[in-house]
Every structure is written in C-alpha cells, then in structure tokens.
C-alpha atoms as a PDB file:
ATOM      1  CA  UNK A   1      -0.855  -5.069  18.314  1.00  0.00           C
ATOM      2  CA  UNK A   2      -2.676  -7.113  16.013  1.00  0.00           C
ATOM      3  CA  UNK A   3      -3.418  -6.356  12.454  1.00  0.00           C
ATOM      4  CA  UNK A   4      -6.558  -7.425  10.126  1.00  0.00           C
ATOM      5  CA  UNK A   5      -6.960  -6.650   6.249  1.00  0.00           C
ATOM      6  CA  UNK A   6     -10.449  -5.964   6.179  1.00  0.00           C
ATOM      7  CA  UNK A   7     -11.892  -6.576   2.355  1.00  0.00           C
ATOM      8  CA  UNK A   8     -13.975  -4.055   0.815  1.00  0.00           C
ATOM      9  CA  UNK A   9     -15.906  -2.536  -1.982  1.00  0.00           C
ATOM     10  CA  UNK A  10     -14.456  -4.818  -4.841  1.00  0.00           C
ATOM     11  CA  UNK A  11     -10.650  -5.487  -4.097  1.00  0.00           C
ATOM     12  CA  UNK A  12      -9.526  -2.831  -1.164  1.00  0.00           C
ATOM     13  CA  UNK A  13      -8.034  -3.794   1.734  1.00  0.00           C
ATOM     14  CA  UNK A  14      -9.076  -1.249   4.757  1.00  0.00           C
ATOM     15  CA  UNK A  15      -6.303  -2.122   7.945  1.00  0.00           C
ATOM     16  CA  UNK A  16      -7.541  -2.282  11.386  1.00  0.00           C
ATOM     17  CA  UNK A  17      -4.982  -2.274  14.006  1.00  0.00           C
ATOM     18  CA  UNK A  18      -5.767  -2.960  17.324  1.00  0.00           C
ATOM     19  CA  UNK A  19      -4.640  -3.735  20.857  1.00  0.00           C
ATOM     20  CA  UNK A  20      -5.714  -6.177  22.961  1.00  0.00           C
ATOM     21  CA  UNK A  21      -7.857  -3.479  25.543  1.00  0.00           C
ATOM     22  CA  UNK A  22      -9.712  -3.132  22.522  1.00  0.00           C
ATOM     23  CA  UNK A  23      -8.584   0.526  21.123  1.00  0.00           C
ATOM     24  CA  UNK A  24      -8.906   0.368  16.992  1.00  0.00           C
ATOM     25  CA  UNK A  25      -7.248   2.686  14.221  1.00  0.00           C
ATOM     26  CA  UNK A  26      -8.177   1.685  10.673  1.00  0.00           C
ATOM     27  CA  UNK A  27      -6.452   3.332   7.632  1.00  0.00           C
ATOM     28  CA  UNK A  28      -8.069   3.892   4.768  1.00  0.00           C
ATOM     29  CA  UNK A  29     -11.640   2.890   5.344  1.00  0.00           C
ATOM     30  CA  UNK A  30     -13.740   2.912   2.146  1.00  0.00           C
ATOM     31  CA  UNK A  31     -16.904   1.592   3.412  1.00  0.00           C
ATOM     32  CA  UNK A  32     -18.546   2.011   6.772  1.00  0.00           C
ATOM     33  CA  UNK A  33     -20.265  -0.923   7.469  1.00  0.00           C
ATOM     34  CA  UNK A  34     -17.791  -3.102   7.140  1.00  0.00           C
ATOM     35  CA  UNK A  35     -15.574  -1.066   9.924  1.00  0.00           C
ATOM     36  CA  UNK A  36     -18.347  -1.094  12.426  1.00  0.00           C
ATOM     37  CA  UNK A  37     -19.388  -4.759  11.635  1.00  0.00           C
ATOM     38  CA  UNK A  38     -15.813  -5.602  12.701  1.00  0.00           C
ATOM     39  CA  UNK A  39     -15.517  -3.432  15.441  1.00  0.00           C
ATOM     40  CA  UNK A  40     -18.384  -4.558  16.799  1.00  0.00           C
ATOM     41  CA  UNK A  41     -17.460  -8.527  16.369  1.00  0.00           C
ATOM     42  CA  UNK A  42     -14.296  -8.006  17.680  1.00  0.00           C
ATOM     43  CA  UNK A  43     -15.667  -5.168  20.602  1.00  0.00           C
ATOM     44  CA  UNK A  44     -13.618  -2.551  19.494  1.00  0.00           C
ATOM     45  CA  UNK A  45     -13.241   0.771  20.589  1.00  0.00           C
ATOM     46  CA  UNK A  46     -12.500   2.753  17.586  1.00  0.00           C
ATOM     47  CA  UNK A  47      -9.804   5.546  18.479  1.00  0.00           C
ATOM     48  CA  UNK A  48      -8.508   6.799  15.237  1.00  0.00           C
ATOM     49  CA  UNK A  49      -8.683   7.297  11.544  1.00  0.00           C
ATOM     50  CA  UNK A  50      -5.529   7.722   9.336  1.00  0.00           C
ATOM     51  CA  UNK A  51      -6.078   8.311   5.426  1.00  0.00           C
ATOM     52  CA  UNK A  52      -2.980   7.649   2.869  1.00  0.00           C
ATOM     53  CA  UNK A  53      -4.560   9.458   0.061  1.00  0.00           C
ATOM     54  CA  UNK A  54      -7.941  11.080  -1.497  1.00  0.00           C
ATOM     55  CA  UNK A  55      -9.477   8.518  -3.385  1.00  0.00           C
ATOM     56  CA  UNK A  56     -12.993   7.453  -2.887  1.00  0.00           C
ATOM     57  CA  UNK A  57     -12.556   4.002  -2.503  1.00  0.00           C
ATOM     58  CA  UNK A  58     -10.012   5.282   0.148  1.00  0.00           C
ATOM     59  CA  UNK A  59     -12.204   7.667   2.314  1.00  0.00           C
ATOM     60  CA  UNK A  60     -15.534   6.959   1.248  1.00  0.00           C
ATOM     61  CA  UNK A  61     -16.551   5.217   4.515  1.00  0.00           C
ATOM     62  CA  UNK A  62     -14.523   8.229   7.233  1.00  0.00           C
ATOM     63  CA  UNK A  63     -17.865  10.275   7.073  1.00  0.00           C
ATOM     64  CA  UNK A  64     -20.328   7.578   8.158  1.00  0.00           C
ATOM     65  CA  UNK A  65     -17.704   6.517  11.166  1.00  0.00           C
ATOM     66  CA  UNK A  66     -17.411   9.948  12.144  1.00  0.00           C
ATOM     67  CA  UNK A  67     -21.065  10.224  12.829  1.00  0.00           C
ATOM     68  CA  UNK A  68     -21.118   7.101  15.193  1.00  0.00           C
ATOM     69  CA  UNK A  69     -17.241   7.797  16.938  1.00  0.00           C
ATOM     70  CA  UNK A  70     -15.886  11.185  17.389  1.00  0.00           C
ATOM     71  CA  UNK A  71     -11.943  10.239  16.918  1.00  0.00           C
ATOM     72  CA  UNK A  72      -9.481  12.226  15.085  1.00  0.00           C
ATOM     73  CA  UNK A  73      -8.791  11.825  11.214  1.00  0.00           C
ATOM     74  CA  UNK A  74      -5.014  11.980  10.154  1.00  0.00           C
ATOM     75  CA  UNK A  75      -4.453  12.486   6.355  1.00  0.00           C
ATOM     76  CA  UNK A  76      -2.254  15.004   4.036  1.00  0.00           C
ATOM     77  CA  UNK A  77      -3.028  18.324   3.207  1.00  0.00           C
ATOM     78  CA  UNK A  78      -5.695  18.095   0.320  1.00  0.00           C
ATOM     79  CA  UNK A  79      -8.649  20.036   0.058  1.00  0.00           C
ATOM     80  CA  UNK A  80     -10.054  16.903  -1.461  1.00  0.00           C
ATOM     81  CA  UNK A  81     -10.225  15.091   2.206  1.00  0.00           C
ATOM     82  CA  UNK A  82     -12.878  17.075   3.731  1.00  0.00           C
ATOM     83  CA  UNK A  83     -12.936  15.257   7.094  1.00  0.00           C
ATOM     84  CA  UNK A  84      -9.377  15.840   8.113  1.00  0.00           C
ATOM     85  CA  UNK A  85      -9.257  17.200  11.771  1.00  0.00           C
ATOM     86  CA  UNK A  86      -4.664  16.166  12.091  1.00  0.00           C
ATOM     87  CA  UNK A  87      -3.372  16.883   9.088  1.00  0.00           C
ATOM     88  CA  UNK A  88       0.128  15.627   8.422  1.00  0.00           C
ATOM     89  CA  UNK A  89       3.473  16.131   6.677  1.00  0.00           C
ATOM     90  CA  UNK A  90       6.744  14.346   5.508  1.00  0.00           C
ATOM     91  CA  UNK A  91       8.301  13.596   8.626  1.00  0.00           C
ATOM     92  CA  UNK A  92       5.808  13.758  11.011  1.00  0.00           C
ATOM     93  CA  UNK A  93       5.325  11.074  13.845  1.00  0.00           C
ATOM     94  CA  UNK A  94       1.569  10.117  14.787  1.00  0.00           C
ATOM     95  CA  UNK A  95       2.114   8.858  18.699  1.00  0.00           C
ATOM     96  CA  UNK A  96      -1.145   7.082  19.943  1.00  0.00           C
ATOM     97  CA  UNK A  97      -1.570   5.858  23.423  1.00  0.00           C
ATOM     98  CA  UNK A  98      -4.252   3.870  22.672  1.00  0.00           C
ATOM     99  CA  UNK A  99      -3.391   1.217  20.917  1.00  0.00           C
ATOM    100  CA  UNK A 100      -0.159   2.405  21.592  1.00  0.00           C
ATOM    101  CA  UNK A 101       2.053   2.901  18.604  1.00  0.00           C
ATOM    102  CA  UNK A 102       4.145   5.413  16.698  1.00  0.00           C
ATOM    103  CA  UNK A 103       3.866   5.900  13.337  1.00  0.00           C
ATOM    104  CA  UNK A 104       6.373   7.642  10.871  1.00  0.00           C
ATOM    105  CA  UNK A 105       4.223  10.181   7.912  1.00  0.00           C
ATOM    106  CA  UNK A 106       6.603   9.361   4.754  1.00  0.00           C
ATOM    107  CA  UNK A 107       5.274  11.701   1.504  1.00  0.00           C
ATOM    108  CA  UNK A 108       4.960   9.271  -1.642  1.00  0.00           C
ATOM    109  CA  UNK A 109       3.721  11.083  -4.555  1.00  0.00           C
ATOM    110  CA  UNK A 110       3.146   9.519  -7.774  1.00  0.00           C
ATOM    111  CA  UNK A 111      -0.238   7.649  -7.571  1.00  0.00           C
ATOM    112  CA  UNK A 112      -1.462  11.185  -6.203  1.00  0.00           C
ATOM    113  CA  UNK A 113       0.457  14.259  -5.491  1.00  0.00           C
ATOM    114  CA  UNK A 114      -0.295  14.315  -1.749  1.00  0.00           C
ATOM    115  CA  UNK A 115      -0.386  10.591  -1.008  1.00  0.00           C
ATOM    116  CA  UNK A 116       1.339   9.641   2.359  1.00  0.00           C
ATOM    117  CA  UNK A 117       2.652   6.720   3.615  1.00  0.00           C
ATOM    118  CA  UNK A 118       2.475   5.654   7.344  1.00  0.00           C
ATOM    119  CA  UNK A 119       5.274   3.507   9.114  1.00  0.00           C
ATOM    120  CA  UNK A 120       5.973   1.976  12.437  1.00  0.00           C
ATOM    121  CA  UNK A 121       5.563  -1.071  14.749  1.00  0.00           C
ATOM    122  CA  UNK A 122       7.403  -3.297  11.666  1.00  0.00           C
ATOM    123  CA  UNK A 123       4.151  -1.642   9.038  1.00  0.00           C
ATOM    124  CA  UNK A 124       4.178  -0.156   5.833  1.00  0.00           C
ATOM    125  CA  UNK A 125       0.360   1.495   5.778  1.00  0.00           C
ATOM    126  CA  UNK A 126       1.100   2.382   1.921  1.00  0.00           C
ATOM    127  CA  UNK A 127      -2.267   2.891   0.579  1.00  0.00           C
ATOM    128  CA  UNK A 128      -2.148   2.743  -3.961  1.00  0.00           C
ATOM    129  CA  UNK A 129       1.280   3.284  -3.565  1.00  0.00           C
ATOM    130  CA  UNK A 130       2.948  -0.235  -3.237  1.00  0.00           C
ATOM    131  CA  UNK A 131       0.919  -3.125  -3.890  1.00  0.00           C
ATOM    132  CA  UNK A 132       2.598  -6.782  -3.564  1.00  0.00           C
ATOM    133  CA  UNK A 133       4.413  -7.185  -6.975  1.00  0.00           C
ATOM    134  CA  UNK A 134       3.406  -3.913  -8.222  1.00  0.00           C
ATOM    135  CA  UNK A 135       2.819  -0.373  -7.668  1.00  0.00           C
ATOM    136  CA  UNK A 136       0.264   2.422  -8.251  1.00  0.00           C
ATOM    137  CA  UNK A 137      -0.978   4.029 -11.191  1.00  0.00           C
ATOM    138  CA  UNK A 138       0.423   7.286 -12.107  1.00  0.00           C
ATOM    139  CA  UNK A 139      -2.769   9.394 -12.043  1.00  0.00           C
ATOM    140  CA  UNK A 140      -0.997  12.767 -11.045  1.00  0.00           C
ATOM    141  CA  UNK A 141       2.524  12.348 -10.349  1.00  0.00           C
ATOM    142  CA  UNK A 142       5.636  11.752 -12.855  1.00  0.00           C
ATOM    143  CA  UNK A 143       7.623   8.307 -13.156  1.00  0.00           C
ATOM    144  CA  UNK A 144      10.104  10.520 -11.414  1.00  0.00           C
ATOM    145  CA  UNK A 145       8.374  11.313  -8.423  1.00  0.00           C
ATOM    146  CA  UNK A 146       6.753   7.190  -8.098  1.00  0.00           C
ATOM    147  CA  UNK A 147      10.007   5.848  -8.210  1.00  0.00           C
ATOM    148  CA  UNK A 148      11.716   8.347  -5.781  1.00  0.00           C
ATOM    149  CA  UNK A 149       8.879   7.479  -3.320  1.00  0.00           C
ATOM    150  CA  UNK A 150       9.251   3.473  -4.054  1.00  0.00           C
ATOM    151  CA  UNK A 151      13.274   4.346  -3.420  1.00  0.00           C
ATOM    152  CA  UNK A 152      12.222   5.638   0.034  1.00  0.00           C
ATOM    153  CA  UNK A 153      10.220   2.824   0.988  1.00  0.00           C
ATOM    154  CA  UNK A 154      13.012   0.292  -0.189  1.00  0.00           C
ATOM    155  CA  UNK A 155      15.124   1.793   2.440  1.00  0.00           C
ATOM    156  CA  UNK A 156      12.908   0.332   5.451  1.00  0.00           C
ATOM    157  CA  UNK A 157      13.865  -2.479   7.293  1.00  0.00           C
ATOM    158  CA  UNK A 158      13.404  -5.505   5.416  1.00  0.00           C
ATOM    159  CA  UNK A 159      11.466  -7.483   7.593  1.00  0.00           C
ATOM    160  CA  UNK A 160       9.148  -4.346   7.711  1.00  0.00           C
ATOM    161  CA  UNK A 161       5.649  -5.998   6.688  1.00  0.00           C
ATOM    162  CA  UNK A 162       4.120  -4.190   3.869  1.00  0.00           C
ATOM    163  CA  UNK A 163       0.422  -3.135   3.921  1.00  0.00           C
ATOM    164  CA  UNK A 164      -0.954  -2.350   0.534  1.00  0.00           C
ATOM    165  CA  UNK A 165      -4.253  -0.567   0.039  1.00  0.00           C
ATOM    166  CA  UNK A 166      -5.784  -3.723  -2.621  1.00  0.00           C
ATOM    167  CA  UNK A 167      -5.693  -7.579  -3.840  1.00  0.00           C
ATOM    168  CA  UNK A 168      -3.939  -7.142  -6.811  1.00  0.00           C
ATOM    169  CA  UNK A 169      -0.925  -9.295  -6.074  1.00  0.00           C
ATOM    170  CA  UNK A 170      -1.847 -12.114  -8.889  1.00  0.00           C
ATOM    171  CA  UNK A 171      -3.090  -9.826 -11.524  1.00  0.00           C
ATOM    172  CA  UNK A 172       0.815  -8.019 -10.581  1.00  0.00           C
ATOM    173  CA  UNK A 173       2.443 -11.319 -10.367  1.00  0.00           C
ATOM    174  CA  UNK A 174       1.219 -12.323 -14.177  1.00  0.00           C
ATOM    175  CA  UNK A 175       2.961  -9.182 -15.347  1.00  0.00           C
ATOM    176  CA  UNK A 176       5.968  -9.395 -13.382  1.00  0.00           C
ATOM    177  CA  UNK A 177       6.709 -13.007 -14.853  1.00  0.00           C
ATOM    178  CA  UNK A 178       6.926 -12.062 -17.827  1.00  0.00           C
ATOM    179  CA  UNK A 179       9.868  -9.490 -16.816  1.00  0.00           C
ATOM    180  CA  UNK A 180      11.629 -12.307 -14.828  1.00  0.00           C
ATOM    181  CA  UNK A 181      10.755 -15.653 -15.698  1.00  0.00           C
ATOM    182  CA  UNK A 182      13.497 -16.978 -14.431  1.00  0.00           C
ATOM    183  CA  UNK A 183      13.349 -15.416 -10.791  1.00  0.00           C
ATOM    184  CA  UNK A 184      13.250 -17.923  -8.181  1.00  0.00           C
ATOM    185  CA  UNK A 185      12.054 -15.791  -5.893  1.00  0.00           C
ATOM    186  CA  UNK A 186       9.268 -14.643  -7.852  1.00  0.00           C
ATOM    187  CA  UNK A 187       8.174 -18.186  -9.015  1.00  0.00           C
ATOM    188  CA  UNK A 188       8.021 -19.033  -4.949  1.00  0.00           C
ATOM    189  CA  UNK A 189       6.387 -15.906  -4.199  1.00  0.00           C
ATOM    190  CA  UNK A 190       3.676 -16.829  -7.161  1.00  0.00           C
ATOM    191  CA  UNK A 191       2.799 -20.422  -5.546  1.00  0.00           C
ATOM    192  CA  UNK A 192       2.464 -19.081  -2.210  1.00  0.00           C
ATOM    193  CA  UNK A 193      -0.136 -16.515  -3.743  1.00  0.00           C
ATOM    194  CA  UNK A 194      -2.159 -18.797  -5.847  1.00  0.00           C
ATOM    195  CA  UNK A 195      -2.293 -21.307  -2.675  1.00  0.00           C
ATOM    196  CA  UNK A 196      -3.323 -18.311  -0.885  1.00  0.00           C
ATOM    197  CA  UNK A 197      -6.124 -17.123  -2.682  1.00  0.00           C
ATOM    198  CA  UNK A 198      -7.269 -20.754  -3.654  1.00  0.00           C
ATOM    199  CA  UNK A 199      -8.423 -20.350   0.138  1.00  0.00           C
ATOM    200  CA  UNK A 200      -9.941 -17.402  -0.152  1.00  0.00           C
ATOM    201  CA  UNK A 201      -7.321 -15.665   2.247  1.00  0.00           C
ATOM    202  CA  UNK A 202      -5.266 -12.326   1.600  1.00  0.00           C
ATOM    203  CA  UNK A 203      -2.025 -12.370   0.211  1.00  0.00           C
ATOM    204  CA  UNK A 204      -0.950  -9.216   2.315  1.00  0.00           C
ATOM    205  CA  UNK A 205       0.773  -8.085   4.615  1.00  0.00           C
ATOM    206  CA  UNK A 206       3.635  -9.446   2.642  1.00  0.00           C
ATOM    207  CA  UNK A 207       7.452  -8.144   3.889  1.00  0.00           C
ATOM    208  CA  UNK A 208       9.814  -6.026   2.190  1.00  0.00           C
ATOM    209  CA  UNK A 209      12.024  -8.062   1.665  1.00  0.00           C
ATOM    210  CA  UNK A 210      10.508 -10.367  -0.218  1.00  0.00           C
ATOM    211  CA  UNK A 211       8.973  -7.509  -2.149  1.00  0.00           C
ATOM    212  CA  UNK A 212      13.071  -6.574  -2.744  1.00  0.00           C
ATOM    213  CA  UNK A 213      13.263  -9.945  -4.386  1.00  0.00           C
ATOM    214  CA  UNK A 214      10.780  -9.857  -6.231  1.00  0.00           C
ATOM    215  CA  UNK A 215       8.669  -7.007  -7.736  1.00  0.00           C
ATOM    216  CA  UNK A 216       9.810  -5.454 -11.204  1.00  0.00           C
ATOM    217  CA  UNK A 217       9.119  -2.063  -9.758  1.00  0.00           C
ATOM    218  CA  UNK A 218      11.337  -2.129  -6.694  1.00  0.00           C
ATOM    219  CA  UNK A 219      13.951  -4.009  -8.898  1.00  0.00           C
ATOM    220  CA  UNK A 220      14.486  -0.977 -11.698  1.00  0.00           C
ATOM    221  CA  UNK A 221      18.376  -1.228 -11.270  1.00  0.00           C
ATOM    222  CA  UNK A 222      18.889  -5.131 -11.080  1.00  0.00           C
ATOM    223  CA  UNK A 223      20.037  -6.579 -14.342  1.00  0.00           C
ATOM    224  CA  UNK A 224      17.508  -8.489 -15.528  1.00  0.00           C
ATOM    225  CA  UNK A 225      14.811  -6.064 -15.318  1.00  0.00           C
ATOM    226  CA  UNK A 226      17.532  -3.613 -16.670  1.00  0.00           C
ATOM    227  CA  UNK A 227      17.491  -6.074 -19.415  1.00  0.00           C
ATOM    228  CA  UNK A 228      13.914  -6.452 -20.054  1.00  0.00           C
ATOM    229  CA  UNK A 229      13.843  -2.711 -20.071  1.00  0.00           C
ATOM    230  CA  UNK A 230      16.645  -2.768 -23.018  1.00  0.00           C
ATOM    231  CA  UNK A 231      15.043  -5.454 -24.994  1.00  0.00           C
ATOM    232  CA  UNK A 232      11.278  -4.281 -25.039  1.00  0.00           C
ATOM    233  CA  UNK A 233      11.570  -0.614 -24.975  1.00  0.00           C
ATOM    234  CA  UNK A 234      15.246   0.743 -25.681  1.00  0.00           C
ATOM    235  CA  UNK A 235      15.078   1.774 -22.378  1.00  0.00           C
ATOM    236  CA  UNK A 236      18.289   0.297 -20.908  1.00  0.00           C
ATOM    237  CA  UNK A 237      20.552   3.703 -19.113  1.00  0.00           C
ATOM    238  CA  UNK A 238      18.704   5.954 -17.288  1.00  0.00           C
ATOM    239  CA  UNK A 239      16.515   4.189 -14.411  1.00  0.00           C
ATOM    240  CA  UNK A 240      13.842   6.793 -14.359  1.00  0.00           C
ATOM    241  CA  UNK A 241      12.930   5.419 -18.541  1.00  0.00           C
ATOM    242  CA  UNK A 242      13.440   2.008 -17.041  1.00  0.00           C
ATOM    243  CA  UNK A 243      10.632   2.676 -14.211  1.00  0.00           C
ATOM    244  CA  UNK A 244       8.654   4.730 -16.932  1.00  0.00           C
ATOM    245  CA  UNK A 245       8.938   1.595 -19.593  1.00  0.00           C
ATOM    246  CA  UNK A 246       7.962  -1.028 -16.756  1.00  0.00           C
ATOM    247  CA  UNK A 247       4.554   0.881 -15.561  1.00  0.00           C
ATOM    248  CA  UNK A 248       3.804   1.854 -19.315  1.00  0.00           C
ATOM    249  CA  UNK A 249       3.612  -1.812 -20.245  1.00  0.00           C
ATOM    250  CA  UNK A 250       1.709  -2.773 -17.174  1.00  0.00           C
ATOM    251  CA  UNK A 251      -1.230   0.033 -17.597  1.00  0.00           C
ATOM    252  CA  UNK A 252      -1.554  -1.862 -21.001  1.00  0.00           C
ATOM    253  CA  UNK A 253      -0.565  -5.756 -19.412  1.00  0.00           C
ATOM    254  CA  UNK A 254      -4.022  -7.976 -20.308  1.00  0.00           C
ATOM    255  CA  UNK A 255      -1.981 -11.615 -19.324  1.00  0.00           C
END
C-alpha cells in the first residue's frame, strides 16, 4: 500500500492510498481536481471515498468525483454529508479488496460531534482531530469529549503513522515550545520540521510515538505540561482544566 498527502485548498492534506494494481481510496478530498489530476498521473483506479468529518474543506471535492467514478462514500451519520452511500459507526471495520485493507471506524468528537477517525494497515486517517503537535479546534464538542477521543488514539500502537487532515505542524510546534522548552524531543521534532518544509515537503505522516513525546495535547498528564498548566492558568488537578487551559491558550497563541 502506498500512501500520498495530497495538498489542497490552502493547507489540507487529502490522503490517497493506493495499491500497486492501481485501486485508490482518498479520505477527505476537498477539491476535485487535484484527486483526478493525481489519479490520472499515477493511473489510478479510484475505488473508494471515506470522509472523517463535515467540513467543507473536508468534502467539498466528493460531489465532483462522484460524477466521474461511481464508488462508495464512507462517512458518519450527519445530515450535513449529503453524499454518504456507507455510513459508519464506532467500531465498525471498512474491509476493501481493492486496495486491500481493513480499516477500524474510531468516533472522536470534539472538533465536531460526529467526526470519525479511520485506522488500519499502521494509519491514523484522523481528519481536524490530531494534527502533528496539536489538535483540533473545539467547534462543537467539550474539552471533555476532545481529550477522551485524543486518549483513544494514544492507545494505538506507537509506531502507528499518524495522518492529519492539514500543515499546521510549525504554526503547533511554536506553541508547544513555549509549554516545553526544555523537551528534547520536541526541540528534535522542531528541526526535522523546519528542514522539512525548507524543502517544500510535508511534515506528515508523522508516528505516534513521536507525537507521545512530544505534543502538549497528548501530554496533559506528564509533569511539565502539568506544570505549565499550574503556572499559567491555576489549572494544575483535574486533567480535563489542564486540556481545557492548553487549547484555550492556543486558539489565542499569535508566536
């Protein structure tokens, strides 16, 4: 299976996954044209569309690739995704024979209510829910409800190669040094980033793991974000504030 971040609109990321007969999936595409100009490069065979959540920028492109390839459209149950033809719950497993691959439906809400996640073949499809050294905005869900879905995700295996829906990881990185400027970790992470996009190449599919080590948001119960927390916001008990006092200061972060 191969995997290509395909850049769109301003900062997205749409994922095309395919196998080397030349069956395609992509998740979350938010233009057409860019989808057909690389299936066609690459002679694709689109086969399926899977959608993590309702956004525009998410599923603005699914009608104009349904009018060229009549595939099937996985995406939660949201009267706001108009094209769904499989729709799909917590728990459910998506098995594909072409490319062949099994993915895992894991419910995240927070960024939205009905946002989904999709897992399998070491991949983390997690649309606006975890970016590389950051996570979503909470535009319906609670602080609650984002960090019991980043809890879930932390669980995966750590070489498990995460697959965020945009390019935000310096912007995220710029906030998360100033929660840990002394991670080691993080400062690696933040060279390998700016080297990255001093190239003009993506800084995801990043893994787990080094997500673990290094964003604030997955890190709510080590102590030095615990301590941050304390410091700048009171905040230093209950990890739900903690989560709540990290993404607070990062919807208002202008470093």
């Amino acid at each position: 299976m191969h995997l290509v971040p395909l850049p769109a609109l301003t900062d997205n990321y749409i994922w095309l996954l395919h196998d080397d007969e030349g069956n395609a999936i992509v998740v979350d595409p938010g233009e057409t044209a860019v989808v057909e100009q690389a299936l066609a490069v690459r002679k694709l065979q689109l086969r399926a569309i899977l959608l993590t959540h309702h956004h525009p920028d998410h599923i603005g492109g699914v009608a104009g690739l349904l009018a060229r390839h009549a595939v099937p459209v996985y995406a939660p149950v949201d009267e706001r995704i108009v094209e769904t033809t499989m729709p799909v719950h917590d728990g459910d497993a998506i098995k594909l024979a072409a490319p062949d691959i099994r993915l895992e439906v894991i419910a995240i809400p927070g960024h939205t209510l009905s946002h989904v996640a999709y897992a399998g073949g070491g991949l983390l499809l997690c649309g606006d829910t975890l970016f590389s050294l950051g996570c979503g905005r909470l535009f319906e869900g609670t602080p609650a409800q984002m960090l019991a879905s980043l809890d879930r995700l932390a669980t995966l295996p750590k070489q498990t190669m995460v697959c965020g829906g945009h390019e935000y990881t310096a912007a995220n990185g710029r906030f998360a040094r100033t929660v840990e400027p002394d991670n080691a970790a993080l400062q690696a992470r933040l060279k390998e980033v700016a080297e990255l996009r001093a190239h003009g190449r993506p800084t995801l599919p990043v893994s787990l793991g080094s997500e673990l080590a290094c964003n604030p948001f997955l890190r709510v119960d080590s102590a030095e974000v615990a301590d941050w927390c304390q410091r700048q916001h009171g905040v230093g008990r209950n990890r739900v504030a903690r989560f709540a006092a990290l993404r607070g200061a990062k919807d208002v972060f202008r470093g």
